[in-house]
N, C-alpha and C. Protein backbone atom coordinates (compact mmCIF):
# COMPACT_ATOMS: atom_id res chain seq x y z
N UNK A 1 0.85 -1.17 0.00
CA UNK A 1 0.00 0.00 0.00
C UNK A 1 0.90 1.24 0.00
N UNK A 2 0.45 2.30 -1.13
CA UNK A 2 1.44 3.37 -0.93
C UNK A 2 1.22 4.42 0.17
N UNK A 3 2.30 5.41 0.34
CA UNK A 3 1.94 6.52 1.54
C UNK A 3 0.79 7.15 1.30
N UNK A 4 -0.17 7.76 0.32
CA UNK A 4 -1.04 8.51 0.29
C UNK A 4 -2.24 7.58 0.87
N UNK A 5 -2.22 6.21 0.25
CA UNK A 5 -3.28 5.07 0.79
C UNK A 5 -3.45 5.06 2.17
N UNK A 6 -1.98 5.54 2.64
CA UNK A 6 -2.08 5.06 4.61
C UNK A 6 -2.54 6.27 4.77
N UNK A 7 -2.23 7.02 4.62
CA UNK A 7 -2.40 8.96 5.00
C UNK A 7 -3.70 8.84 5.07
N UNK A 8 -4.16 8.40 4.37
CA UNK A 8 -6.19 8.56 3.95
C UNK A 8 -6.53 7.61 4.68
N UNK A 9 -6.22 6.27 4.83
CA UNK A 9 -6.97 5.02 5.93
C UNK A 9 -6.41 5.90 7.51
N UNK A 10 -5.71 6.52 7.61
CA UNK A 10 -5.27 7.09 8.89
C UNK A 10 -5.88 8.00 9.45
N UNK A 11 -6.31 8.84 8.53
CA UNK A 11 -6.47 9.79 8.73
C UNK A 11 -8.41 9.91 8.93
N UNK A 12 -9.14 8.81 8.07
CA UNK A 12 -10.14 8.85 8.32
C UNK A 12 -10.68 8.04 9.59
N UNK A 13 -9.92 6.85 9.91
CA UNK A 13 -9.91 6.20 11.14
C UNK A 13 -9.24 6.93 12.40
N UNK A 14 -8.74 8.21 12.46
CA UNK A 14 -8.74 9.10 13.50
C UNK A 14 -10.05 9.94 13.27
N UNK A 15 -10.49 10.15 12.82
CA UNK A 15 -11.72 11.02 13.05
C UNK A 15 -12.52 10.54 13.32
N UNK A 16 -13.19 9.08 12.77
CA UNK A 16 -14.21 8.00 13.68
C UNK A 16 -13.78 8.17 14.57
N UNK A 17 -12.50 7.39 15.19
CA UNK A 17 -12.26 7.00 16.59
C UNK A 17 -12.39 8.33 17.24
N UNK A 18 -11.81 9.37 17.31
CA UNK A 18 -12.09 10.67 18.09
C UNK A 18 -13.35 10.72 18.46
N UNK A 19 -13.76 10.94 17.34
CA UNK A 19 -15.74 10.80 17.51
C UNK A 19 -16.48 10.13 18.28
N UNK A 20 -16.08 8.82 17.70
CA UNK A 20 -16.48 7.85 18.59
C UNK A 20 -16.25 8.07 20.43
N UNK A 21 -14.96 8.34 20.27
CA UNK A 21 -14.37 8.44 21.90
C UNK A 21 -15.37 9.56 22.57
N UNK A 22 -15.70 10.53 21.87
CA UNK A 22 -16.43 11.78 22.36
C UNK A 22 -17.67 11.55 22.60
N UNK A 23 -18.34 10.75 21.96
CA UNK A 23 -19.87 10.39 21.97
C UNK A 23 -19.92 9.01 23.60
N UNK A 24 -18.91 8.34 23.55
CA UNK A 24 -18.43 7.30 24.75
C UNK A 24 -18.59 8.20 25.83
N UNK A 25 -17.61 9.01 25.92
CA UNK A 25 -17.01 10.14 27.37
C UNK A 25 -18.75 10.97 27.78
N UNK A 26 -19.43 11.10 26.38
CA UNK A 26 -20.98 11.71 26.58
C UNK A 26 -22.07 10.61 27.60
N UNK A 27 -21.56 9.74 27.11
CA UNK A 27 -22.67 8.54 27.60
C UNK A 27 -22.69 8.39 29.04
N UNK A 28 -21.08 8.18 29.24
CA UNK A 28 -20.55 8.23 30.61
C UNK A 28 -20.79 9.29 31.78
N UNK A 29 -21.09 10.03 30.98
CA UNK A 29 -21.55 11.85 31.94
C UNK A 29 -23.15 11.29 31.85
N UNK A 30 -23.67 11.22 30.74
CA UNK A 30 -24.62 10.86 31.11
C UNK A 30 -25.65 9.80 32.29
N UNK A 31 -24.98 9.21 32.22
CA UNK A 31 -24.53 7.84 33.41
C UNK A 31 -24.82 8.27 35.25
N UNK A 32 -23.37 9.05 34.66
CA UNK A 32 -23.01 9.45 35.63
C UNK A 32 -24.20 10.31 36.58
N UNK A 33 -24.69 11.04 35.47
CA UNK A 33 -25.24 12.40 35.95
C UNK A 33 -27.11 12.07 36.35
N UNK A 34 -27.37 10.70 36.14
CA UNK A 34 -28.31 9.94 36.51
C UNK A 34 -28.14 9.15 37.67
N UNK A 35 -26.82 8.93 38.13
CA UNK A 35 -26.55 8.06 39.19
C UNK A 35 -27.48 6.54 38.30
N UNK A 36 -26.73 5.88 37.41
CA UNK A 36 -26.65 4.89 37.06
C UNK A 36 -25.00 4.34 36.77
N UNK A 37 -25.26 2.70 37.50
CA UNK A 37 -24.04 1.88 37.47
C UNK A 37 -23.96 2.09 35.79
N UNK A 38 -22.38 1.55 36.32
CA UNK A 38 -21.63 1.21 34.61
C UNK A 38 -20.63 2.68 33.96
N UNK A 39 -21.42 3.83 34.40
CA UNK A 39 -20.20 5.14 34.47
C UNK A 39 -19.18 4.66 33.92
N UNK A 40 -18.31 4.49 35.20
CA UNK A 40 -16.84 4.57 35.00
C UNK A 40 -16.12 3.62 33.71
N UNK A 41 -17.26 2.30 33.78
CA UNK A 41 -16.45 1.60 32.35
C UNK A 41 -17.04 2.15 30.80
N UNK A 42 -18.25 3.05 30.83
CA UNK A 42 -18.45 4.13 29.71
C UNK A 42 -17.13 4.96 29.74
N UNK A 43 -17.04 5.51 30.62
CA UNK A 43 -16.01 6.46 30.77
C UNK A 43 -14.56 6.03 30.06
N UNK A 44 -13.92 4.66 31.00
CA UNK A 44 -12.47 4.56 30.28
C UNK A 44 -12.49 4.08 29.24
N UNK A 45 -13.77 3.37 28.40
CA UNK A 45 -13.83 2.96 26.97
C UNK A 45 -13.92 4.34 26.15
N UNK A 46 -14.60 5.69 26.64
CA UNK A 46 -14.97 6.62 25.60
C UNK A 46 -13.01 7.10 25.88
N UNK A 47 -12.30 7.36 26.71
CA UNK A 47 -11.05 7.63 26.53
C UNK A 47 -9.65 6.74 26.32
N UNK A 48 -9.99 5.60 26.77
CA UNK A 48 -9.40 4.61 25.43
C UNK A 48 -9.44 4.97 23.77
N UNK A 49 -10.93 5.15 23.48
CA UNK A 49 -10.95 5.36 21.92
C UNK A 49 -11.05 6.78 21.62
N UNK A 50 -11.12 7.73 22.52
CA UNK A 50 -10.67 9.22 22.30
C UNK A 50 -8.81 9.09 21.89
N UNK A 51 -8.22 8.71 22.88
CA UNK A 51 -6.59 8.61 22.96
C UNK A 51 -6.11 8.16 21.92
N UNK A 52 -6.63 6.98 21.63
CA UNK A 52 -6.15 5.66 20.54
C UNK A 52 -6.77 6.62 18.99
N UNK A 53 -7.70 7.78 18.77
CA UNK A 53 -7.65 8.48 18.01
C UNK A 53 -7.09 9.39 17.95
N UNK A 54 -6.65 9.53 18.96
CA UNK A 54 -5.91 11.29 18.96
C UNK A 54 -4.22 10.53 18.07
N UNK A 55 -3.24 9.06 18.61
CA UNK A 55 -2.78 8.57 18.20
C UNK A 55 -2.74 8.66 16.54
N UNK A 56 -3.90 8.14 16.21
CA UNK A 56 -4.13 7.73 14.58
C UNK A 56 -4.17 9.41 14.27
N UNK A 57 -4.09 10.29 14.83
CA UNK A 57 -3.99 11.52 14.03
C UNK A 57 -2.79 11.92 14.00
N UNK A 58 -1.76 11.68 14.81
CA UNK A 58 -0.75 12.08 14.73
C UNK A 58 0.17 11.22 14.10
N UNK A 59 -0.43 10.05 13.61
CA UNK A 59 0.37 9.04 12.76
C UNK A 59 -0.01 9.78 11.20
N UNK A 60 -1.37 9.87 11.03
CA UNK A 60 -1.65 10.45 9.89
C UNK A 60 -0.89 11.55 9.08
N UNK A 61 -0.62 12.53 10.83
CA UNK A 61 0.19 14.10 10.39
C UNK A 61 1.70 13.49 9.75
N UNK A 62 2.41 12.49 10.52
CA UNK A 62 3.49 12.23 10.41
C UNK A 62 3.76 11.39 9.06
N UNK A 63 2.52 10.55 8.29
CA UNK A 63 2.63 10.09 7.29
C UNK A 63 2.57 11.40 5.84
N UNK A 64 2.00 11.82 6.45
CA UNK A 64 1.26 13.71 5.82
C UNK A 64 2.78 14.33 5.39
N UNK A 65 3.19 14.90 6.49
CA UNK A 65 4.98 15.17 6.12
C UNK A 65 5.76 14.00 5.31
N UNK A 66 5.38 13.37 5.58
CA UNK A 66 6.67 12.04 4.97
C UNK A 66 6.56 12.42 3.19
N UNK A 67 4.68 12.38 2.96
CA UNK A 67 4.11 12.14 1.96
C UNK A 67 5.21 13.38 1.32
N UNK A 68 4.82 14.58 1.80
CA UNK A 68 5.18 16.12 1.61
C UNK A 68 6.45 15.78 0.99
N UNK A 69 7.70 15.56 2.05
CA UNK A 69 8.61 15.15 1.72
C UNK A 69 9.65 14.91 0.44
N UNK A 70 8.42 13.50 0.20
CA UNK A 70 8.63 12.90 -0.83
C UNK A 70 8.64 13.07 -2.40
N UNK A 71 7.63 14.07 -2.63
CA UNK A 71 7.49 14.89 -4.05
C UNK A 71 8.22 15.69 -3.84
């Protein structure tokens, strides 16, 4: 697979996952803010997949320069 292929699978799978993580961390407040069990494991799953996207964005940026680079 060439660099522009990863740049684009990277780059769009950080913005799900961010998303995703943000809508998780929502649920968890929500949870929370009902005094219903389960909170805290909403919680470290919505920032597990917040983090693990913030990751895939900065792999993206760094494939982004490489790409730059390269031409």
């Amino acid at each position: 697979m060439n660099l522009k292929w990863q740049w684009l699978l990277c780059s769009v799978a950080a913005l799900i996952t961010v998303g995703l993580g943000v809508s998780v961390i929502g649920e968890a407040i929500r949870l929370r803010t009902l005094d219903l069990e389960g909170w805290f494991l909403w919680g470290t799953l919505g920032l597990i997949l917040f983090n693990s996207g913030l990751s895939l964005l900065g792999q993206a940026v760094y494939l982004k320069v490489q790409l730059k680079l390269k031409k």
